[in-house]
C-alpha atoms as a PDB file:
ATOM      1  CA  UNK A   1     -13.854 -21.384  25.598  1.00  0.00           C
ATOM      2  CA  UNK A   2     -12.960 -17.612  26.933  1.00  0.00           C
ATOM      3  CA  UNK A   3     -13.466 -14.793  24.019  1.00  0.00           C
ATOM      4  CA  UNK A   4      -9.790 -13.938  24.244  1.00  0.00           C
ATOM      5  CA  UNK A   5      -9.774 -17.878  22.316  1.00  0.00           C
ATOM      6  CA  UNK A   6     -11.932 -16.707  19.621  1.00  0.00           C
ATOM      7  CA  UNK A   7      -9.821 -13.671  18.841  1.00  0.00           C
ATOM      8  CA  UNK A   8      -7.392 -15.626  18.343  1.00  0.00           C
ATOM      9  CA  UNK A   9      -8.715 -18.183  15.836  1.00  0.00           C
ATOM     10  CA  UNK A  10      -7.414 -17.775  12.515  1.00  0.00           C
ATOM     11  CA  UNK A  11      -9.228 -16.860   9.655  1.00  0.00           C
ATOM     12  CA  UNK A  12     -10.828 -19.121   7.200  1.00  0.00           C
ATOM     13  CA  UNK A  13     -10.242 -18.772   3.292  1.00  0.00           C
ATOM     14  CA  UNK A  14     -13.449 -16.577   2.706  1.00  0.00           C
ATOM     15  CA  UNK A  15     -12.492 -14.123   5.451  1.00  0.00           C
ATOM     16  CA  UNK A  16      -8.842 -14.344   4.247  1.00  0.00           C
ATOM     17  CA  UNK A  17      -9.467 -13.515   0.698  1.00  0.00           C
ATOM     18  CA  UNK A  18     -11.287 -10.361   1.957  1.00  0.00           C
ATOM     19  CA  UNK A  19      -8.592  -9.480   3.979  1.00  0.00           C
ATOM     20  CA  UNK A  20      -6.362  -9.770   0.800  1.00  0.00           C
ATOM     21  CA  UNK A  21      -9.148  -7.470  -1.296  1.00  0.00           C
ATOM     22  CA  UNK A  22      -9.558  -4.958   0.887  1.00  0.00           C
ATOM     23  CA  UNK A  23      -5.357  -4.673   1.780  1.00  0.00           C
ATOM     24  CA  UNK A  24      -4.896  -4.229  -1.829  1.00  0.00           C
ATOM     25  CA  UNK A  25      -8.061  -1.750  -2.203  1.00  0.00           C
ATOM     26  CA  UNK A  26      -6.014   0.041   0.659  1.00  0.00           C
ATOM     27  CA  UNK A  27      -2.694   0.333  -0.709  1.00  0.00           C
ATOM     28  CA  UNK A  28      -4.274   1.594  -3.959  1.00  0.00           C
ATOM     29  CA  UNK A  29      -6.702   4.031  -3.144  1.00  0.00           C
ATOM     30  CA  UNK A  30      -3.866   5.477  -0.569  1.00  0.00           C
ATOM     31  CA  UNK A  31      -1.132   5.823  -3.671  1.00  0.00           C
ATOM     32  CA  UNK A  32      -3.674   7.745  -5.829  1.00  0.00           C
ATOM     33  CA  UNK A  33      -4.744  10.139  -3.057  1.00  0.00           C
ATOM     34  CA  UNK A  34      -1.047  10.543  -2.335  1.00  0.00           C
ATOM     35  CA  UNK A  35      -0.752  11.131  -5.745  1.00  0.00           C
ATOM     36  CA  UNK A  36      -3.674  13.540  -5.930  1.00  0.00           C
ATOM     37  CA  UNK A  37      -2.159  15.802  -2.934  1.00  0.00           C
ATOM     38  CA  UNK A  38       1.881  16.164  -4.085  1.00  0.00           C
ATOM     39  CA  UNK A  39      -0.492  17.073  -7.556  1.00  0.00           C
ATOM     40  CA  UNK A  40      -2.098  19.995  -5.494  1.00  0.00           C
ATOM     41  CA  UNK A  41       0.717  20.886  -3.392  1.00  0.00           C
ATOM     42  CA  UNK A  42       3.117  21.375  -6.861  1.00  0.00           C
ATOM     43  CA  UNK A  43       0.002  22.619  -8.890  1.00  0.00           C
ATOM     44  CA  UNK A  44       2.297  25.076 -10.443  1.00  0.00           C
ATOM     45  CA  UNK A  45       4.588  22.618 -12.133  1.00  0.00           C
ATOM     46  CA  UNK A  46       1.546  21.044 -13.593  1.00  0.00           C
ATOM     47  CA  UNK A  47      -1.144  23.283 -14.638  1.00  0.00           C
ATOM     48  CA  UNK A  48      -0.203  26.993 -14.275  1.00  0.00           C
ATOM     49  CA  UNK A  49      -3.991  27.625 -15.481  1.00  0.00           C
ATOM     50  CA  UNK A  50      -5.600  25.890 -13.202  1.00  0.00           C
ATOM     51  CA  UNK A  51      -3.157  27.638 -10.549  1.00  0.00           C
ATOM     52  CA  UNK A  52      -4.006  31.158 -11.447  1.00  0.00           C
ATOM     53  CA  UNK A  53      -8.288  30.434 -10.435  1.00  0.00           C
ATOM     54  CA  UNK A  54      -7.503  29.788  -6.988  1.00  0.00           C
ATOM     55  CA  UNK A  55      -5.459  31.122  -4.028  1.00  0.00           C
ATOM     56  CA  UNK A  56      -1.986  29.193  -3.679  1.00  0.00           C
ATOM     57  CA  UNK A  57      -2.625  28.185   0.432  1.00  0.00           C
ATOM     58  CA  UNK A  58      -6.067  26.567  -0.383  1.00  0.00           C
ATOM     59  CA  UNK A  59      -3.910  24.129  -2.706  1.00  0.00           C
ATOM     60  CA  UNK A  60      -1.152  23.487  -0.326  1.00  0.00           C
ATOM     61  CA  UNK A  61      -3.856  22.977   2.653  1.00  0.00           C
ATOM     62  CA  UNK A  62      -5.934  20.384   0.682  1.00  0.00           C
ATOM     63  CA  UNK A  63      -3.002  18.854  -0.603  1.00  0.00           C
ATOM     64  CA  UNK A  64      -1.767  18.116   2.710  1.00  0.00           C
ATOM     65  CA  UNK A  65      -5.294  17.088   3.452  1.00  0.00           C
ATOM     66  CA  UNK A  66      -4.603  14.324   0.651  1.00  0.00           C
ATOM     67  CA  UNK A  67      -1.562  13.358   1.430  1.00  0.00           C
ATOM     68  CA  UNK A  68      -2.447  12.564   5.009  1.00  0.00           C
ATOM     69  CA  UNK A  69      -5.354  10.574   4.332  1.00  0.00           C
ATOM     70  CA  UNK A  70      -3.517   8.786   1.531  1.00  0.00           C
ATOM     71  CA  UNK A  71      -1.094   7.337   4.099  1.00  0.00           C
ATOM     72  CA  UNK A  72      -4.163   6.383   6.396  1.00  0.00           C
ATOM     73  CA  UNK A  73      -5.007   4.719   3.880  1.00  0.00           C
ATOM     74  CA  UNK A  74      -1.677   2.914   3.678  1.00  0.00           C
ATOM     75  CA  UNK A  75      -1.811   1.938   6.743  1.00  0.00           C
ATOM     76  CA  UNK A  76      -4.902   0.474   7.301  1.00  0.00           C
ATOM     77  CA  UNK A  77      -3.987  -1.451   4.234  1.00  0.00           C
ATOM     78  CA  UNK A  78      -0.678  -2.550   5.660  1.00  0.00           C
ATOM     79  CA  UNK A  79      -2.463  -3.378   9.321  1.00  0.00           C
ATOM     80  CA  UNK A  80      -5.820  -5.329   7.775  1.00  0.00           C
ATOM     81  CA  UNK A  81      -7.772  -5.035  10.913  1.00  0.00           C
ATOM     82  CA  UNK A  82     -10.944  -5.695   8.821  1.00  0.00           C
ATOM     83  CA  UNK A  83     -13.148  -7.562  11.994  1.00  0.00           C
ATOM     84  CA  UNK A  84     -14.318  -5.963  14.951  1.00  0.00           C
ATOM     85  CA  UNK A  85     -16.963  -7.113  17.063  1.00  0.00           C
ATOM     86  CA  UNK A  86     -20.178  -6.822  15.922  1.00  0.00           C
END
């Protein structure tokens, strides 16, 4: 049996079910930091106080930040490459 064979195999319930946790964990986590960065980008709109403390760029920058990662996060969700070689 070559190891191209075992990469192939599919899944068993236990590994699928994690699959399914962790794809949903993904999708989540990446819609709240999405969230959480168009929140810092339009900080203005939403809390003009909180605005006013700290420089206008530093929002937009980490907001970005957010954003970015928050669709990494949707992705990995949506692709579920969970296993690698251990």
């Amino acid at each position: 049996m070559a190891l191209e064979e075992f990469e192939r195999e599919e899944p068993n319930e236990r590994d699928k079910g994690y699959q399914r946790m962790r794809s949903i964990m993904d999708y989540g986590m990446g819609i709240l930091w999405a969230a959480m960065g168009v929140f810092f980008i339009f900080i203005k709109h939403f809390n003009a106080d909180l605005a006013a403390k700290y420089d206008d760029i530093t929002f937009k920058i980490f907001g970005s930040i957010c954003i970015l990662y928050g669709l990494f996060r949707i992705y990995r969700g949506y692709r579920k490459n969970y296993f690698r070689d251990r």
